[in-house]
Protein backbone atom coordinates (compact mmCIF):
# COMPACT_ATOMS: atom_id res chain seq x y z
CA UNK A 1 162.02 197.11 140.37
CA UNK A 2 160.11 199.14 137.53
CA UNK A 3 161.37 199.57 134.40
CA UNK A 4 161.49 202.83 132.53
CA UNK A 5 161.95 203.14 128.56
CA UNK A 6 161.96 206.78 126.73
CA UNK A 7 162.29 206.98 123.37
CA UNK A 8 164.04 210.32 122.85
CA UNK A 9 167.10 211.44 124.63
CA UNK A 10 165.90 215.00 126.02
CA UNK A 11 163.24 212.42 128.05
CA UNK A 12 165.56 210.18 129.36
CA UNK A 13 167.86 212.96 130.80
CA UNK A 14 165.22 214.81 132.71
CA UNK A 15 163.65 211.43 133.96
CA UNK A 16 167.60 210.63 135.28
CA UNK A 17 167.31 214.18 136.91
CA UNK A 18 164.43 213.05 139.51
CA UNK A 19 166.39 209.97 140.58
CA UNK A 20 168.10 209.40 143.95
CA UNK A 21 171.32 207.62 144.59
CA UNK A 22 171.45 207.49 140.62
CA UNK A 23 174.67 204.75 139.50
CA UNK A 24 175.02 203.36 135.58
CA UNK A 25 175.99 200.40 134.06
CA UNK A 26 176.71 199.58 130.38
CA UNK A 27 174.80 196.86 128.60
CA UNK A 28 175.62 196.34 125.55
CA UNK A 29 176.01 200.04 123.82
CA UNK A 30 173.29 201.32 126.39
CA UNK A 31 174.16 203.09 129.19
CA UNK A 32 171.15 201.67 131.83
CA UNK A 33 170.35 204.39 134.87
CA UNK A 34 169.61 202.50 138.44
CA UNK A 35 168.51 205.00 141.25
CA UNK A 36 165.27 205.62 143.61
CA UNK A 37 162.53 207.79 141.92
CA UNK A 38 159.70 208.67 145.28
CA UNK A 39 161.71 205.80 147.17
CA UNK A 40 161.05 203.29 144.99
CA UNK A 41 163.61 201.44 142.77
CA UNK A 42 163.85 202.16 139.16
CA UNK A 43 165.98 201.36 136.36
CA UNK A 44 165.58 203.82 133.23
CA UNK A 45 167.12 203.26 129.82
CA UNK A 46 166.80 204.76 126.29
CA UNK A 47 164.73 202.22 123.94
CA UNK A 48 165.74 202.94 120.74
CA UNK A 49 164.20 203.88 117.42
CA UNK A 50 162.19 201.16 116.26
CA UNK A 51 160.46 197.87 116.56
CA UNK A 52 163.51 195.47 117.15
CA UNK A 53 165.51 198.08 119.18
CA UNK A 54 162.84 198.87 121.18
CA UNK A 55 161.61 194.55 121.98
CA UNK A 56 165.14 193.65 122.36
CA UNK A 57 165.94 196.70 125.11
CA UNK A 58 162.41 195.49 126.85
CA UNK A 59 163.94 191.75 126.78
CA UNK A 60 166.89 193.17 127.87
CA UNK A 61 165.28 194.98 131.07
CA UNK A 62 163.34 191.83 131.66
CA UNK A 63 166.58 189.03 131.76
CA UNK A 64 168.96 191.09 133.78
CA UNK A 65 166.82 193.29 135.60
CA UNK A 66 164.13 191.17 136.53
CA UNK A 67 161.86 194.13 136.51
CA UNK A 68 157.84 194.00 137.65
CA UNK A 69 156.36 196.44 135.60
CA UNK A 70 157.28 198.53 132.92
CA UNK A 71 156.53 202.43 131.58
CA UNK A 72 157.22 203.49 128.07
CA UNK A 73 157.55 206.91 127.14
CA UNK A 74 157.60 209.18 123.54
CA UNK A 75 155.97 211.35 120.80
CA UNK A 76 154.00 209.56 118.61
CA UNK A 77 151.58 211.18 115.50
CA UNK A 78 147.90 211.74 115.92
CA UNK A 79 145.54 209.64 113.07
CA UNK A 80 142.15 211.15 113.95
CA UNK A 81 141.89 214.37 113.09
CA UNK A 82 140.33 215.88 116.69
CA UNK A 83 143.89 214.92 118.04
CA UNK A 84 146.11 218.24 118.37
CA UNK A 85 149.68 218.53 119.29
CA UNK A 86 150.69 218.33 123.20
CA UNK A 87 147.54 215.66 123.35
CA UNK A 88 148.71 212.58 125.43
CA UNK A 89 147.61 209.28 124.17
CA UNK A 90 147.72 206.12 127.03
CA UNK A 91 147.58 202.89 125.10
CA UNK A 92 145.18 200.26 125.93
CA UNK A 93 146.03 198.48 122.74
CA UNK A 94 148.08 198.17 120.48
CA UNK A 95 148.69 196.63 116.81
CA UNK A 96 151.88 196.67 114.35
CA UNK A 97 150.19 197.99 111.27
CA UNK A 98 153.40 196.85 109.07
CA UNK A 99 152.92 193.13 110.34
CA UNK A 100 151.20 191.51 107.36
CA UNK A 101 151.59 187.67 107.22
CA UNK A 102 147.96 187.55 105.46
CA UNK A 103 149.81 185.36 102.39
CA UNK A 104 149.96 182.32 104.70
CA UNK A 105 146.94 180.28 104.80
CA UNK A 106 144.85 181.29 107.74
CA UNK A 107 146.52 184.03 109.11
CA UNK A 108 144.84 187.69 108.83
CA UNK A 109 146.32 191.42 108.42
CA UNK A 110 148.13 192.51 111.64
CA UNK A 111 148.18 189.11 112.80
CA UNK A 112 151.43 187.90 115.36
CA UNK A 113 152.41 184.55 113.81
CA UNK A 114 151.93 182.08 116.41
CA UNK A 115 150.15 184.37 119.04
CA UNK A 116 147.16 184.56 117.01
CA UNK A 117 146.27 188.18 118.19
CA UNK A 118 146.31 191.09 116.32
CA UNK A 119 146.49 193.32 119.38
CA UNK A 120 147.97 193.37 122.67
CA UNK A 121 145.85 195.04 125.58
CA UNK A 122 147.54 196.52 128.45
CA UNK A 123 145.41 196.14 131.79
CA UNK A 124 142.26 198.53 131.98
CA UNK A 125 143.99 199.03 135.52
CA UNK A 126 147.27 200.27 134.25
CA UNK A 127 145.63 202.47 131.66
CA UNK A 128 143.46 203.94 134.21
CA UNK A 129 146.55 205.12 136.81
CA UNK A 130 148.07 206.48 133.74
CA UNK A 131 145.57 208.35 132.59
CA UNK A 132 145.16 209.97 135.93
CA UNK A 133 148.44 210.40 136.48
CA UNK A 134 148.27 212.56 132.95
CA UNK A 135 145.06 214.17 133.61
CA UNK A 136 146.78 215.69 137.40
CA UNK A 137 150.08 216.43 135.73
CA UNK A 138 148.33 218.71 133.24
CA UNK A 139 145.94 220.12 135.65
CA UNK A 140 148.48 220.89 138.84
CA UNK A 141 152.10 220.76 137.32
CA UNK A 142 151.72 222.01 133.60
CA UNK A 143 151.47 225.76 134.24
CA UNK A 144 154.51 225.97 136.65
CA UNK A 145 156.53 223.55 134.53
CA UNK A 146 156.38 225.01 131.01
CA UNK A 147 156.38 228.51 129.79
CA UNK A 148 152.90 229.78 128.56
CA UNK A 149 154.71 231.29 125.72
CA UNK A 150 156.42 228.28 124.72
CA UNK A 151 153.57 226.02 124.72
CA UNK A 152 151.57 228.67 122.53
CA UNK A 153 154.69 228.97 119.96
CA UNK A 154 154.70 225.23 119.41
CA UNK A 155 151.04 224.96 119.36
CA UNK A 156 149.90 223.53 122.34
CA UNK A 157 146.53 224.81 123.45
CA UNK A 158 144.70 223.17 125.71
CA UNK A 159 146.11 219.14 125.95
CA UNK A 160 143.77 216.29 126.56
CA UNK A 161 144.93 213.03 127.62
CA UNK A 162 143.02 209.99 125.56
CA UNK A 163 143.35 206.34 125.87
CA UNK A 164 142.46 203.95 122.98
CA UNK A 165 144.43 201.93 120.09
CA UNK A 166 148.33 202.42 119.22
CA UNK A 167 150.23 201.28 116.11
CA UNK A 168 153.77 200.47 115.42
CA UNK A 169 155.81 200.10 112.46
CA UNK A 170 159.32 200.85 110.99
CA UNK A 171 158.73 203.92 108.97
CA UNK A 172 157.97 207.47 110.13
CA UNK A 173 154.09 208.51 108.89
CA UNK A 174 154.08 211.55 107.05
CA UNK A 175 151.52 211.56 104.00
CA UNK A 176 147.70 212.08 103.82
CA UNK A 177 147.32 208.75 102.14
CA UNK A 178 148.91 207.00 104.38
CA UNK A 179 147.06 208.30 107.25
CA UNK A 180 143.94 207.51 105.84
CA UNK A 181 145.08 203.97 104.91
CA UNK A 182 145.55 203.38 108.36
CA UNK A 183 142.18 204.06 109.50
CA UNK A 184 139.89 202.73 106.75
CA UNK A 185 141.81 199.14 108.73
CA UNK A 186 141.86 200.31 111.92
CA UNK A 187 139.03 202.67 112.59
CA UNK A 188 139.56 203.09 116.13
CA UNK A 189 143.37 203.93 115.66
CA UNK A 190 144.25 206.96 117.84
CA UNK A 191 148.05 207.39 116.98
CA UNK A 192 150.76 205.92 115.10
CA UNK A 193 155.15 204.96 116.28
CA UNK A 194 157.76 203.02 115.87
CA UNK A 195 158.00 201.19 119.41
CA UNK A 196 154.97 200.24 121.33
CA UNK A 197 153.04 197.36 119.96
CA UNK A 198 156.66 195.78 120.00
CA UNK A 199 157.12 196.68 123.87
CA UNK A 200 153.40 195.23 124.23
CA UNK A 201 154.18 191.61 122.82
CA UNK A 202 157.45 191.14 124.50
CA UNK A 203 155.65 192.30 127.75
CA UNK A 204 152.87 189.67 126.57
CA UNK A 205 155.23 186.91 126.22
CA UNK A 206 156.97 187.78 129.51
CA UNK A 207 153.64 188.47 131.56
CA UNK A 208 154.72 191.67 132.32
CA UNK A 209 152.30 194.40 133.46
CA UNK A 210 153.40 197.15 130.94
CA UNK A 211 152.37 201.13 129.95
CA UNK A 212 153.04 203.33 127.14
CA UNK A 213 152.29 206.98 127.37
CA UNK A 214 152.76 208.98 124.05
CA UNK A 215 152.52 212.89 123.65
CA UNK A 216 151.18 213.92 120.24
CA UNK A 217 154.07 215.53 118.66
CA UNK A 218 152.38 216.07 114.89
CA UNK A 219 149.39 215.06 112.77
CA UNK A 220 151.20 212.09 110.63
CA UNK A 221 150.05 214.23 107.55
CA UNK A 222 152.38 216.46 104.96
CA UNK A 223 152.60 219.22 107.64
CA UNK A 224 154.16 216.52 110.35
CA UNK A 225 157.43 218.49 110.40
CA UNK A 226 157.17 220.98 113.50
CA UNK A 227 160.35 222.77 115.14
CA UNK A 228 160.68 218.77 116.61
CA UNK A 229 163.53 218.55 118.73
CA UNK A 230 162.28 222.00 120.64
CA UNK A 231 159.11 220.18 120.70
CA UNK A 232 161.03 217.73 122.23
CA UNK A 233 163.25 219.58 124.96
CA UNK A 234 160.72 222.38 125.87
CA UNK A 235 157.37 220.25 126.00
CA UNK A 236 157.53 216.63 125.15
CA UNK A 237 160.40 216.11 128.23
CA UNK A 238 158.62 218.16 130.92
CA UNK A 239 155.10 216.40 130.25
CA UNK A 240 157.08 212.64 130.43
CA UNK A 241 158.78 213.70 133.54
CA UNK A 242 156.51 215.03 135.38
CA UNK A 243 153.52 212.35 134.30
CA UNK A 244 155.81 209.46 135.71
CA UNK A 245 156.75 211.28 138.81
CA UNK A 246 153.04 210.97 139.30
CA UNK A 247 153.08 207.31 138.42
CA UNK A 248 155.66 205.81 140.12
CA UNK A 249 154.19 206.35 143.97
């Protein structure tokens, strides 16, 4: 069984749209979606805002659901500046830029106590079907799935789908200073959320093959507040959808 986590609600209902022979169960205060998505059998779930919600919903999907692999969907900011909005960013690592430990003897900035990494990899193999299955969804699907007009109005251009380093933290990145914090430390730092590096160590403790697709929903700067939860309904939800349909074969 695959696992699928989205981290907004507009994503999670159109990803329970595609299913076949869809049921539900309540864990908890989640409501956890079983079904077939292209025959095979999924079991989708909102994550969450944040790191713990987000590693304890993975754990969650791991214990009772004894999935095999597991896709993680959301928005997340662009750092570098040649990132634009509707840009889709697959993870091939990822750090938790609020994880600082470096007071204790021996351990550095970013540094899991007791892992001794201060990034989590997903498979080159995993990043590579996702970034396909981006790259098709965008050329084949994108122009029959979202108006023209719409993507224009919320200033989407032309997307490009780029794989490279994630961070996580609890706090939503909104300031110049911030930004630029960020990548005097982490130089190769393509874009910045509240959920994936947290997804990638409970999937590293587990030994669970794991991927986290993010669509670039704002620049992490002063001007980060767009017309977000259109954003959300009329772009970030089709491009989610229709990039895991392409996955999940």
């Amino acid at each position: 069984m695959i696992g699928i986590m989205a981290a907004m609600h507009e994503e999670l209902k159109r990803i329970v749209t595609m299913l076949e022979d869809v049921s539900e169960e309540k864990v908890g205060h989640k409501t956890v979606y079983l079904g077939l998505l292209n025959h095979i059998q999924v079991v989708v779930v909102f994550s969450g805002w944040g790191k713990v919600a987000s590693a304890s919903t993975t754990t969650m999907l791991v214990e009772r659901y004894h999935i095999s692999k597991l896709v993680f969907t959301g928005v997340a900011g662009a750092i570098p500046q040649h990132l634009e909005i509707g840009d889709i960013v697959v993870g091939s690592s990822f750090v938790q830029h609020d994880m600082d430990c470096a007071g204790v003897l021996g351990i550095k900035r970013f540094e899991i106590p007791l892992l001794s990494l201060t990034e989590i990899s997903a498979a080159s193999s995993d990043v590579i079907l996702a970034k396909t299955a981006s790259e098709k969804y965008l050329a084949d699907d994108l122009t029959s799935d979202v108006d023209a007009t719409e993507l224009s109005n919320l200033g989407v251009t032309k997307p490009v789908v780029y794989t490279g380093l994630i961070a996580s933290g609890d706090q939503f990145i909104s300031s110049v200073e911030k930004q630029r914090e960020l990548l005097s430390t982490l130089p190769d730092l393509l874009a910045v959320e509240m959920e994936g590096a947290a997804v990638a160590q409970v999937a590293y403790e587990y030994s669970l093959p794991f991927t986290v697709i993010r669509i670039i929903s704002d620049k992490a700067n002063h001007d980060s507040m767009i017309d977000f939860p259109r954003f959300i309904e009329q772009v970030a939800s089709h491009f989610t959808a229709g990039i895991i349909k392409r996955l999940i074969v």
